[in-house]
N, C-alpha and C. Protein backbone atom coordinates (compact mmCIF):
# COMPACT_ATOMS: atom_id res chain seq x y z
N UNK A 1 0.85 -1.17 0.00
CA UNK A 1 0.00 0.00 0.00
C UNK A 1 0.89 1.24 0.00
N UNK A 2 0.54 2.46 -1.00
CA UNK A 2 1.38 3.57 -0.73
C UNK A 2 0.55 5.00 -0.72
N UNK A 3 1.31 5.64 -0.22
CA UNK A 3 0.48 7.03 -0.05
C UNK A 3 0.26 7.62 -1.07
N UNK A 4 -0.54 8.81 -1.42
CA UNK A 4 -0.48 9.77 -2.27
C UNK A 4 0.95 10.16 -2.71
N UNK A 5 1.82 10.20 -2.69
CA UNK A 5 3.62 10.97 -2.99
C UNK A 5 3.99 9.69 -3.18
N UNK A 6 3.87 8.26 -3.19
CA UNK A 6 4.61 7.14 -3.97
C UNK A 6 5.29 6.29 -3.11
N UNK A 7 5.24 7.01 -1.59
CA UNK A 7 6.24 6.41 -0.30
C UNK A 7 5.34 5.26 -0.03
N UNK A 8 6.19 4.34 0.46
CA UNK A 8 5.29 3.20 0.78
C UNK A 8 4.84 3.69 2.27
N UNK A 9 3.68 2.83 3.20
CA UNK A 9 3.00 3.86 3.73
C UNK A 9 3.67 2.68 5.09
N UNK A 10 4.42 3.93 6.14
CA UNK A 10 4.82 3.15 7.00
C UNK A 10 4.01 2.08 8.35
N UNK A 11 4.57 1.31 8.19
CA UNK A 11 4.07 0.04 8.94
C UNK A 11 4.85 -0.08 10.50
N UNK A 12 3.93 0.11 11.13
CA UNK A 12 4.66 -0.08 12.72
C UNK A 12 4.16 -1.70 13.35
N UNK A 13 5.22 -2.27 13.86
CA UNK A 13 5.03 -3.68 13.91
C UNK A 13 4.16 -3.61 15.66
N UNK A 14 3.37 -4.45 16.38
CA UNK A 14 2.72 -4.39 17.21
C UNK A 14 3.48 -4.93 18.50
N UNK A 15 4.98 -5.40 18.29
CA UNK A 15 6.00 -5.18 19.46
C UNK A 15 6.34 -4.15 19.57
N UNK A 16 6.80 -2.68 19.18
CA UNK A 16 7.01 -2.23 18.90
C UNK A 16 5.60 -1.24 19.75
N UNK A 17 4.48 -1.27 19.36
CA UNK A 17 3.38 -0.71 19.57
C UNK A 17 3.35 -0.75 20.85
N UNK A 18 3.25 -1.96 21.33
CA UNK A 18 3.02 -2.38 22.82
C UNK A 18 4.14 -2.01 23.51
N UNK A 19 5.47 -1.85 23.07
CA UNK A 19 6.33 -1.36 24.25
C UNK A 19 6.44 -0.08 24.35
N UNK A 20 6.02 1.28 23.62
CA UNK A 20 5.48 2.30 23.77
C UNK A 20 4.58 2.18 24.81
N UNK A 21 3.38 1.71 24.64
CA UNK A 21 2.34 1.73 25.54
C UNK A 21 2.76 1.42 27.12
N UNK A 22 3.30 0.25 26.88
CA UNK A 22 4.07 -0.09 28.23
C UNK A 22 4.83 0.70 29.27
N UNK A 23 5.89 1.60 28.37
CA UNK A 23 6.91 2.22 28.87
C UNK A 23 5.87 3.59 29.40
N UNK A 24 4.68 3.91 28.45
CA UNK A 24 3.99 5.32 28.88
C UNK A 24 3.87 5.36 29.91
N UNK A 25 2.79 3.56 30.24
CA UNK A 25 2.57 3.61 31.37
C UNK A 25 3.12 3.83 32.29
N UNK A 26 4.36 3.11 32.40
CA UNK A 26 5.27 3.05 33.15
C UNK A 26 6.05 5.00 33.80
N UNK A 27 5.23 5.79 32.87
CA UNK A 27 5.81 7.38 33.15
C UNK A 27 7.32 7.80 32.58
N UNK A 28 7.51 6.80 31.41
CA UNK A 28 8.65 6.87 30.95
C UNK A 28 8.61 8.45 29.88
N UNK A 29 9.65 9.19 29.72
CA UNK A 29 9.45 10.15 28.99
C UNK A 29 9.34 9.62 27.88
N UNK A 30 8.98 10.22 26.37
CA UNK A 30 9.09 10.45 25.04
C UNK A 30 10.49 10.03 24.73
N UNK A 31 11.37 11.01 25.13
CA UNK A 31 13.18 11.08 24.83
C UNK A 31 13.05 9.13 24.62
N UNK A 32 13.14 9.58 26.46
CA UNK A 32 14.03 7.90 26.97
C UNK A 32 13.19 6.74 26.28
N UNK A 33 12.26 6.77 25.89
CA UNK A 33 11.30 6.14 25.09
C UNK A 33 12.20 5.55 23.39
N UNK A 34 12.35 7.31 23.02
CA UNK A 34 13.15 7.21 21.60
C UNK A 34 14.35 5.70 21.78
N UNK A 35 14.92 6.77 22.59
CA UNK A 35 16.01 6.08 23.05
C UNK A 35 16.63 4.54 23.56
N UNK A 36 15.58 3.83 23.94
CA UNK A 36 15.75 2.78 24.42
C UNK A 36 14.67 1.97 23.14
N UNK A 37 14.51 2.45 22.56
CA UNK A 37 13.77 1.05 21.07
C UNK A 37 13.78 1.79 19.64
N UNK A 38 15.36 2.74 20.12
CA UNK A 38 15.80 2.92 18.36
C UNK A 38 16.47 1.74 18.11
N UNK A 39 16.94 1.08 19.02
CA UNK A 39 17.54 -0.30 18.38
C UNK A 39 16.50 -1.17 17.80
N UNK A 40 14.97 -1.32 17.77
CA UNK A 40 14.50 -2.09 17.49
C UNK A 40 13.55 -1.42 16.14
N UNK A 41 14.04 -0.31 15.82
CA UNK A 41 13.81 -0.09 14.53
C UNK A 41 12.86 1.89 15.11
N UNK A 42 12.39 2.08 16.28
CA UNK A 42 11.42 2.94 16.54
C UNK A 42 12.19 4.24 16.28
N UNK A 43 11.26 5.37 15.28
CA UNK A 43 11.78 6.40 14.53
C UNK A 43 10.80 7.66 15.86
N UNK A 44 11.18 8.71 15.39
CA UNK A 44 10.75 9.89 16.02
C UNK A 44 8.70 9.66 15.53
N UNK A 45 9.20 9.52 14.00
CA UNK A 45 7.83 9.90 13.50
C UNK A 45 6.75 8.53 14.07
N UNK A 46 7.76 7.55 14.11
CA UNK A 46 6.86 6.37 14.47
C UNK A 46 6.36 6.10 15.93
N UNK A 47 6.98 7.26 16.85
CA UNK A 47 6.88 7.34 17.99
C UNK A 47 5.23 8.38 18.49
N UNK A 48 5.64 9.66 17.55
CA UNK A 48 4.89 10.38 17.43
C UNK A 48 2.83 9.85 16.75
N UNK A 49 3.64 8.94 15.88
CA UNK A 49 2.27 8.13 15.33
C UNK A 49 1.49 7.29 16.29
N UNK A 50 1.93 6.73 16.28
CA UNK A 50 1.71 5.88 17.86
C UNK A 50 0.65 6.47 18.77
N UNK A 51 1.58 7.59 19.69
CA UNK A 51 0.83 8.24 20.46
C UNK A 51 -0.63 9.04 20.03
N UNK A 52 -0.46 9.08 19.09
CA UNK A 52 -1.66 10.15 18.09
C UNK A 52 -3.12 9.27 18.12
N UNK A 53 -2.61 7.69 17.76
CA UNK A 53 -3.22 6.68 17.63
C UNK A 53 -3.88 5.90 18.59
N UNK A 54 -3.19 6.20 19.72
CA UNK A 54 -3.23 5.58 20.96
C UNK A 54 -3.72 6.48 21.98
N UNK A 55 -3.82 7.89 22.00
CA UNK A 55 -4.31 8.83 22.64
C UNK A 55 -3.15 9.39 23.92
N UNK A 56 -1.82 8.93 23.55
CA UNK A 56 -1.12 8.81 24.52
C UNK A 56 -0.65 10.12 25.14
N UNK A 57 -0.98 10.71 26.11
CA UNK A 57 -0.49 12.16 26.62
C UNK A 57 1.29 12.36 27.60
N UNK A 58 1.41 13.71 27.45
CA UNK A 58 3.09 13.25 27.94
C UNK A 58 3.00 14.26 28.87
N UNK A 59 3.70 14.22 29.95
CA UNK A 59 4.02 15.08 31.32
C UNK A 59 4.83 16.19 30.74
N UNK A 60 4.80 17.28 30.13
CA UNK A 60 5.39 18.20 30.24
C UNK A 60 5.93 19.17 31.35
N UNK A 61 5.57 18.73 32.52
CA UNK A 61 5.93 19.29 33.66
C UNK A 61 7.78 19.60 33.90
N UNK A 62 8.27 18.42 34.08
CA UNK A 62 10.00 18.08 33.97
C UNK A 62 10.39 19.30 32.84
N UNK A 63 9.94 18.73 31.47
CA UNK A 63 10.48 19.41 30.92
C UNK A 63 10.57 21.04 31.04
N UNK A 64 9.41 21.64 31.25
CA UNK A 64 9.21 22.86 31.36
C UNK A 64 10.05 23.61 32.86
N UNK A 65 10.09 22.66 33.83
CA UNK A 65 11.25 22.92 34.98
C UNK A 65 12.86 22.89 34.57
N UNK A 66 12.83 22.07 33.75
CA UNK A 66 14.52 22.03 33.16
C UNK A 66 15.04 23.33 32.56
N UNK A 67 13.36 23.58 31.33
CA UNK A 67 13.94 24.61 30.37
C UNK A 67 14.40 26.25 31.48
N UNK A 68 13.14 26.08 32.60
CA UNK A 68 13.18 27.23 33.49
C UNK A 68 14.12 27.19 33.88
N UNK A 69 15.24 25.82 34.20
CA UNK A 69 16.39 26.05 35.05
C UNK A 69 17.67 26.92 34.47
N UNK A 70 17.27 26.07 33.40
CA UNK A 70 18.62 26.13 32.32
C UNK A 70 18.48 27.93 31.93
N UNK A 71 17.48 28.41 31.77
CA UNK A 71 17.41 30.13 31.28
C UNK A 71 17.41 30.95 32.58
N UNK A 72 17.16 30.60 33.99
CA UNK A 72 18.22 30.82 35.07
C UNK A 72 19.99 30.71 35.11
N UNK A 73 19.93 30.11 34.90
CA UNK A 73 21.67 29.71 34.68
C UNK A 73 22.23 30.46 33.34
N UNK A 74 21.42 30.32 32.70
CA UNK A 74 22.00 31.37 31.35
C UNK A 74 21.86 32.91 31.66
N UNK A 75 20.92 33.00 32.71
CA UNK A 75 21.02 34.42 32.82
C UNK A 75 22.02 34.62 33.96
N UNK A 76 22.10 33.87 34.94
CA UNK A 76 23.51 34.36 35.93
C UNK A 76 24.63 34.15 35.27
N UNK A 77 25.14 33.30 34.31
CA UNK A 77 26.39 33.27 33.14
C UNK A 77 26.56 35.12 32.64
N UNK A 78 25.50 35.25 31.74
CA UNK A 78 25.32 36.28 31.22
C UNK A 78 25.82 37.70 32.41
N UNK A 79 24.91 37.46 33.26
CA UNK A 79 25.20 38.81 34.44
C UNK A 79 27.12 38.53 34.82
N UNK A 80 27.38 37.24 34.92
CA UNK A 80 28.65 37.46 35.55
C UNK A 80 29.89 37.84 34.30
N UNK A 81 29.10 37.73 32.87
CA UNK A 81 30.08 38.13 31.93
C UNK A 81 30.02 40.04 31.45
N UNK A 82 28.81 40.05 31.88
CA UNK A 82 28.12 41.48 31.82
C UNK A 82 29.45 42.28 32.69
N UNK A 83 29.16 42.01 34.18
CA UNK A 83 30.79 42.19 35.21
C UNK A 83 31.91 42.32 34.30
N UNK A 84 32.24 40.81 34.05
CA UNK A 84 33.69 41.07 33.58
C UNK A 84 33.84 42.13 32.11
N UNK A 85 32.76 42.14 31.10
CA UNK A 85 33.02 43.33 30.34
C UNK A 85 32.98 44.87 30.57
N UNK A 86 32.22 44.90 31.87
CA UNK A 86 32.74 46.07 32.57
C UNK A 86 34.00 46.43 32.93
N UNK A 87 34.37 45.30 33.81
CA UNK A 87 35.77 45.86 34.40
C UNK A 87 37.10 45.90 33.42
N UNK A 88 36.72 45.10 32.51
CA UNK A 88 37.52 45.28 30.70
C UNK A 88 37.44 46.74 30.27
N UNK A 89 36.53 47.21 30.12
CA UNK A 89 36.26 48.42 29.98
C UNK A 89 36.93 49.62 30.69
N UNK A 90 37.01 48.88 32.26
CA UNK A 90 37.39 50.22 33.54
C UNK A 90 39.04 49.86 33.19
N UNK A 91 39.61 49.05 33.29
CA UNK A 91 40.61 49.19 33.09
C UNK A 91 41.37 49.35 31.88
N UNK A 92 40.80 49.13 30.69
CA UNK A 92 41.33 50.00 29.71
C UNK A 92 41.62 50.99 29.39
N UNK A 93 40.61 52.57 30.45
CA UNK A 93 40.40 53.54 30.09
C UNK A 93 41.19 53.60 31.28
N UNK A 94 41.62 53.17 32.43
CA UNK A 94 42.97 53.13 33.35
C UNK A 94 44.32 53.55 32.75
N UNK A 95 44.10 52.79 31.26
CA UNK A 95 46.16 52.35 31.28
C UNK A 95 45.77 53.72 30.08
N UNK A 96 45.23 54.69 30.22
CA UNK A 96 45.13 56.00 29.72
C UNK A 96 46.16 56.85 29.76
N UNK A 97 45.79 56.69 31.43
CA UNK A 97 46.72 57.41 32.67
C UNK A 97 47.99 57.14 33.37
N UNK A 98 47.98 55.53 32.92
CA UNK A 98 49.54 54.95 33.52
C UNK A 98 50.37 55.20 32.78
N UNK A 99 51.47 55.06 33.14
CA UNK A 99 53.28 55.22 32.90
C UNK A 99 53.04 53.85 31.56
N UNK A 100 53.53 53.91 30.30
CA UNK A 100 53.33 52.84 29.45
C UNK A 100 55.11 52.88 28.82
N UNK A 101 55.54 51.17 28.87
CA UNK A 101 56.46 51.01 28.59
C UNK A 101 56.57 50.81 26.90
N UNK A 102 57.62 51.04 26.41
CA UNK A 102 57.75 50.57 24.95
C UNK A 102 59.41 50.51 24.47
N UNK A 103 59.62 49.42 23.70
CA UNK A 103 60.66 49.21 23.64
C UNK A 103 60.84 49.62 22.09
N UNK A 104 61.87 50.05 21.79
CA UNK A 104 62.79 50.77 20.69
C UNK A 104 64.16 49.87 20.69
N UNK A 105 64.48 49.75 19.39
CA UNK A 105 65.82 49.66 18.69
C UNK A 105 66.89 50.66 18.82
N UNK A 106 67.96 50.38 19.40
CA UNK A 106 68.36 51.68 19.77
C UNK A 106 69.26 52.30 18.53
N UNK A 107 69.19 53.40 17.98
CA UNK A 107 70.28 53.71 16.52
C UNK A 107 71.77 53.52 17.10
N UNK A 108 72.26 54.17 18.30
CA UNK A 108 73.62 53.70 18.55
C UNK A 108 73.93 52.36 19.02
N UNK A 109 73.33 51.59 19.95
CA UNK A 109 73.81 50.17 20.05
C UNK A 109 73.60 48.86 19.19
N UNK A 110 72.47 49.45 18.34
CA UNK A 110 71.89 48.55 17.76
C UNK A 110 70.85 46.95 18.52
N UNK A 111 70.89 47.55 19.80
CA UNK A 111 70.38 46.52 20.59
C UNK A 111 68.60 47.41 21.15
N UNK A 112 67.80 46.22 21.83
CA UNK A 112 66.38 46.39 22.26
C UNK A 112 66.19 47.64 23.49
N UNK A 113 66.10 48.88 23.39
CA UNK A 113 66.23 49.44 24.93
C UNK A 113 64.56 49.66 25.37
N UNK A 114 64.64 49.38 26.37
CA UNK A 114 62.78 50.15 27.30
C UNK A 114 62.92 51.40 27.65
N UNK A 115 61.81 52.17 27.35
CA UNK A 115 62.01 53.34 27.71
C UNK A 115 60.41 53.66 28.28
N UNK A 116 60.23 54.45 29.11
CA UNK A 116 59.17 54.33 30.11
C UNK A 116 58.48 55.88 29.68
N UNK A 117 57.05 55.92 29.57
CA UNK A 117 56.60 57.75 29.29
C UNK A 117 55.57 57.90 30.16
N UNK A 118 55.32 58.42 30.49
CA UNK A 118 53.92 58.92 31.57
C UNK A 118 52.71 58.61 31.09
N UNK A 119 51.94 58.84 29.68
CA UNK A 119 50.57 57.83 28.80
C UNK A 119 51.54 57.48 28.10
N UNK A 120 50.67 56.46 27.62
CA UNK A 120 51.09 55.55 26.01
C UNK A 120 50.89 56.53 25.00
N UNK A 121 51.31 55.91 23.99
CA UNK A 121 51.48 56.94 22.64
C UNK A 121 50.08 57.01 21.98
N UNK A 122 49.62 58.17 21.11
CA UNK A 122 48.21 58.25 20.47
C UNK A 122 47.86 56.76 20.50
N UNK A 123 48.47 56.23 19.41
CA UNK A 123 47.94 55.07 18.72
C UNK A 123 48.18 53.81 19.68
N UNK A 124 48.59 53.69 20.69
CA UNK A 124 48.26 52.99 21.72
C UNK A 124 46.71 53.38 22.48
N UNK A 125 46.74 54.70 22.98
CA UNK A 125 45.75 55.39 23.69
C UNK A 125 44.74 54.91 22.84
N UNK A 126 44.18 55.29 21.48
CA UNK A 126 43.21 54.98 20.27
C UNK A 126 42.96 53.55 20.52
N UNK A 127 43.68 52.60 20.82
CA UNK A 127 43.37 50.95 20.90
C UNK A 127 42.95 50.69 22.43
N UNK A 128 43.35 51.42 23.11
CA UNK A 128 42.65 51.24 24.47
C UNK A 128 41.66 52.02 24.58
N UNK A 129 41.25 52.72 23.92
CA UNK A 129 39.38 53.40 23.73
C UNK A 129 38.55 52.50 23.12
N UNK A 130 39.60 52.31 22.17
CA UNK A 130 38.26 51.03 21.22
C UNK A 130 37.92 49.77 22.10
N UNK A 131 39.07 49.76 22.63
CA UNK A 131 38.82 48.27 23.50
C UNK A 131 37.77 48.13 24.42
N UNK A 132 37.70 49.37 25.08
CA UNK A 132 37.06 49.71 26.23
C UNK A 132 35.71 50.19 25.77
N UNK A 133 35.44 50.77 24.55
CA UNK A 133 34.23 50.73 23.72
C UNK A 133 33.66 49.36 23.45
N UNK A 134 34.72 48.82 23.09
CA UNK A 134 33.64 47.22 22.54
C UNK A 134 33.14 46.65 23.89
N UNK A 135 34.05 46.58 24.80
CA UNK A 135 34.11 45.94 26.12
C UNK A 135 32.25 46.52 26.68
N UNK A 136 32.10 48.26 26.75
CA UNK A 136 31.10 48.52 26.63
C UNK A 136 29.66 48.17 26.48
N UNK A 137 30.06 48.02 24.84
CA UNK A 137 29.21 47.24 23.66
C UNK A 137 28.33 45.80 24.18
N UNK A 138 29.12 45.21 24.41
CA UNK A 138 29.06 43.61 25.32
C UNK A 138 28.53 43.52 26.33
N UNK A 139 29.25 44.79 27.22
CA UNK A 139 28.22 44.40 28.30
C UNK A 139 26.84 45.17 28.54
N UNK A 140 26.67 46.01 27.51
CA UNK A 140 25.40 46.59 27.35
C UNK A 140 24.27 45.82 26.41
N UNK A 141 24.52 45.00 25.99
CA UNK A 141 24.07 43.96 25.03
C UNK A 141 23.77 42.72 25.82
N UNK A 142 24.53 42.05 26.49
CA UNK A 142 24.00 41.12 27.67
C UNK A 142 22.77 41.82 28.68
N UNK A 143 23.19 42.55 29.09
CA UNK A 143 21.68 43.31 30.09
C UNK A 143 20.94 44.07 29.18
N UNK A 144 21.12 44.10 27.90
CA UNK A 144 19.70 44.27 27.17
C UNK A 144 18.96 43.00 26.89
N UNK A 145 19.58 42.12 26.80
CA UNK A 145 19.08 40.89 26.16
C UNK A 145 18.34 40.29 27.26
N UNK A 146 18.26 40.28 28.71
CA UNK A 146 17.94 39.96 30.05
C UNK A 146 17.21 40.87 30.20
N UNK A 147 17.10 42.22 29.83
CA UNK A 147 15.82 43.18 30.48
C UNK A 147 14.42 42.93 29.19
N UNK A 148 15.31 42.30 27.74
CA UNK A 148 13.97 42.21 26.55
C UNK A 148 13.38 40.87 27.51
N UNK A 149 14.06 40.40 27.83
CA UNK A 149 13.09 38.77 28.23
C UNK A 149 12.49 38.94 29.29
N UNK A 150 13.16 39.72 30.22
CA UNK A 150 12.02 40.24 31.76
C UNK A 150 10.84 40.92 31.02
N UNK A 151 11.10 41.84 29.90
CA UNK A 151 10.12 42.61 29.95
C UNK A 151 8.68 41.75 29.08
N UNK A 152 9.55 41.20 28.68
CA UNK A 152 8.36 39.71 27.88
C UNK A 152 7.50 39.11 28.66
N UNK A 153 8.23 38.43 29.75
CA UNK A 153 7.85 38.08 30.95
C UNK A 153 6.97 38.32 31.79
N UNK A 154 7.11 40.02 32.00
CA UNK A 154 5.99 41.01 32.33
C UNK A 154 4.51 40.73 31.70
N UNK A 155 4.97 41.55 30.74
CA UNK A 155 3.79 41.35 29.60
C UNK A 155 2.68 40.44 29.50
N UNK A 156 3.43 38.97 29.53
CA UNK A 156 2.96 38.02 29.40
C UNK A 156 2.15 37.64 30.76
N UNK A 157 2.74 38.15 32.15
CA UNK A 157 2.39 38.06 33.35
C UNK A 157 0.40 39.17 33.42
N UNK A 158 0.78 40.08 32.94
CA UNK A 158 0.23 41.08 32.66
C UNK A 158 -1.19 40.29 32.26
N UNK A 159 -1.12 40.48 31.30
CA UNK A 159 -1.96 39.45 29.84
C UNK A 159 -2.71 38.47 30.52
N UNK A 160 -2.09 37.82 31.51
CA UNK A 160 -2.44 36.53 31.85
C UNK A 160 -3.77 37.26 33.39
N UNK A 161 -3.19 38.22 33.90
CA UNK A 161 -3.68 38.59 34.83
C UNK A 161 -4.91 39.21 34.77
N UNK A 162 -4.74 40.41 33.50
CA UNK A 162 -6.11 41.16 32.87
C UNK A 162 -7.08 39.98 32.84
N UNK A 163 -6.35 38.60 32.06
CA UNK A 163 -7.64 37.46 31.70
C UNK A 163 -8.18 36.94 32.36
N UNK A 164 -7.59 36.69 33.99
CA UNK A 164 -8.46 36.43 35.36
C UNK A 164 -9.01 37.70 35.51
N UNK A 165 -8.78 38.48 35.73
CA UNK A 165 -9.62 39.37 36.04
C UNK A 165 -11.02 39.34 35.31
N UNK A 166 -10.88 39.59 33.86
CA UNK A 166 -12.27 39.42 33.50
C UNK A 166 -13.10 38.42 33.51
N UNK A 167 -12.31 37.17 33.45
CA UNK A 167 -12.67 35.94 33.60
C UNK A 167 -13.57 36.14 34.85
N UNK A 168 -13.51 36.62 35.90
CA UNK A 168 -13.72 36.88 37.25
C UNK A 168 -15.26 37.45 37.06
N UNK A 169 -14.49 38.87 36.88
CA UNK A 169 -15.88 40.31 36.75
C UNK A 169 -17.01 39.54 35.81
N UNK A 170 -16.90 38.16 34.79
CA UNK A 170 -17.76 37.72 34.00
C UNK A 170 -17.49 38.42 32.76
N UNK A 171 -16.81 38.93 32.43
CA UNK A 171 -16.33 40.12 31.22
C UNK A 171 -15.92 38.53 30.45
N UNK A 172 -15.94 39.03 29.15
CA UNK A 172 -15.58 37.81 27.77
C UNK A 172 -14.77 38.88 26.54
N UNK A 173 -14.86 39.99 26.88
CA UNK A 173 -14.05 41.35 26.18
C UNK A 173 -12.71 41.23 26.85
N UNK A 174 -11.33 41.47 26.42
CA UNK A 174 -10.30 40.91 26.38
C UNK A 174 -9.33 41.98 25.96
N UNK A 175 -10.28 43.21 25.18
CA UNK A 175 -8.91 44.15 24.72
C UNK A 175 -10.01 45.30 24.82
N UNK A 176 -9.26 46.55 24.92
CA UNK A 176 -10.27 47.77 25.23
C UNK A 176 -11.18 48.11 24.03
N UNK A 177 -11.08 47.88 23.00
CA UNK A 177 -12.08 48.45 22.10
C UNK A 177 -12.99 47.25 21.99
N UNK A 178 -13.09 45.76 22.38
CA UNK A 178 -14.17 45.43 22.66
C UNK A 178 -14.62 45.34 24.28
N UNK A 179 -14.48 46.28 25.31
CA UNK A 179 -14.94 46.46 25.98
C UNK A 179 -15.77 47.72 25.72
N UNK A 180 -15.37 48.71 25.23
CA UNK A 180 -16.01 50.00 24.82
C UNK A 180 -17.08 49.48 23.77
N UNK A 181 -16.96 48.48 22.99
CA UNK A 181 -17.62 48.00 21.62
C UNK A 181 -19.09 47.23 22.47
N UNK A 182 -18.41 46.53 23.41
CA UNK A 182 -19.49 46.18 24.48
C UNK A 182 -20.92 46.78 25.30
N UNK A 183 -19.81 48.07 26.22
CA UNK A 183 -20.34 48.85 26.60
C UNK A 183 -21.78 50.00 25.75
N UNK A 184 -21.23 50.12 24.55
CA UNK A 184 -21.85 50.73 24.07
C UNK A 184 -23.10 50.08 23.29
N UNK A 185 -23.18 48.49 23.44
CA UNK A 185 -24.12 47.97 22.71
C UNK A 185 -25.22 47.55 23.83
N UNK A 186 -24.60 47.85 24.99
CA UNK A 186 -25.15 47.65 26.26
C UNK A 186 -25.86 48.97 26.76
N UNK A 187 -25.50 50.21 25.97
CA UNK A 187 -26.05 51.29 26.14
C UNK A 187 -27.56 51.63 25.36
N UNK A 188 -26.89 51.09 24.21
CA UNK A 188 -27.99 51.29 23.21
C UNK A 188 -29.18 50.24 23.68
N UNK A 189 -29.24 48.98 24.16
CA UNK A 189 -30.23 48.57 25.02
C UNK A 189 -30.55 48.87 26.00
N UNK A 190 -30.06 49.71 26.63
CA UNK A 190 -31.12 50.45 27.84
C UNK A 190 -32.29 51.79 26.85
């Protein structure tokens, strides 16, 4: 038998069937599921079929605690690199002001001498601005990227809250111009 597109139409064998079912029961995830009867031939899609077929529902709970953990941890990474491109920054615009060494060829000895100046030269100074600019850059870009997702966060907190609320008051209007759109059809019947 083949499908419409010419593929032959896949066949899931009923060992195969039943140890899905088994393992569901059992509160086994999806993953570890994949994972433990790709040896016996079981594909993503054939996993996915299955369940569709079978009515099989999955605990998203775990997962949704992991993803929360893991974008905790990415955001204290982030804050503690945010730090260090600061202090990249503070001390670049430091060695402004320090004594900067540089070594020269000397024309009479022909040998390496150090010679010490109170700032570094322009084009030293110019590379420690830029540095301390990008350094900037970076860490103003990490705490933007952490205040767009708080402020998402918000929003979404927001959103969720307006919808108990009306949910509450008995309101089924959801955005202000069908509350006004409401109100006013509620006027015209009095």
């Amino acid at each position: 038998m083949t499908k419409k597109n010419g593929r032959p139409k896949m066949v899931i064998s009923d060992a195969i069937r039943e140890a899905v079912i088994e393992l569901h029961a059992k509160e086994v995830g999806k993953n570890e599921i994949e994972r433990r009867l790709k040896s016996n031939g079981l594909t993503r899609h054939m996993l996915d079929t299955i369940s569709k077929e079978e009515g099989l529902q999955w605990d998203r709970s775990k997962t949704k605690k992991a993803v929360e953990q893991l974008k905790v941890k990415g955001q204290a990474r982030r804050s503690l690199m945010a730090d260090r491109y600061l202090e990249v920054a503070g001390d670049m615009l430091d060695k402004l002001n320090q004594p900067y060494q540089l070594q020269m060829l000397s024309n009479k000895t022909g040998l390496w001498e150090t010679y010490t100046r109170d700032t570094p030269p322009a084009i030293e100074a110019e590379k420690f601005v830029r540095a301390s600019d990008v350094a900037m850059k970076r860490h103003q870009e990490l705490i933007e990227f952490d205040k767009a997702d708080e402020s998402d966060e918000a929003k979404s907190l927001l959103g969720n809250l307006q919808d108990a609320l009306n949910k509450y008051n008995g309101k089924n209007a959801t955005t202000p111009e069908e509350e006004a759109k409401a109100e006013i059809t509620a006027e015209e019947e009095d």
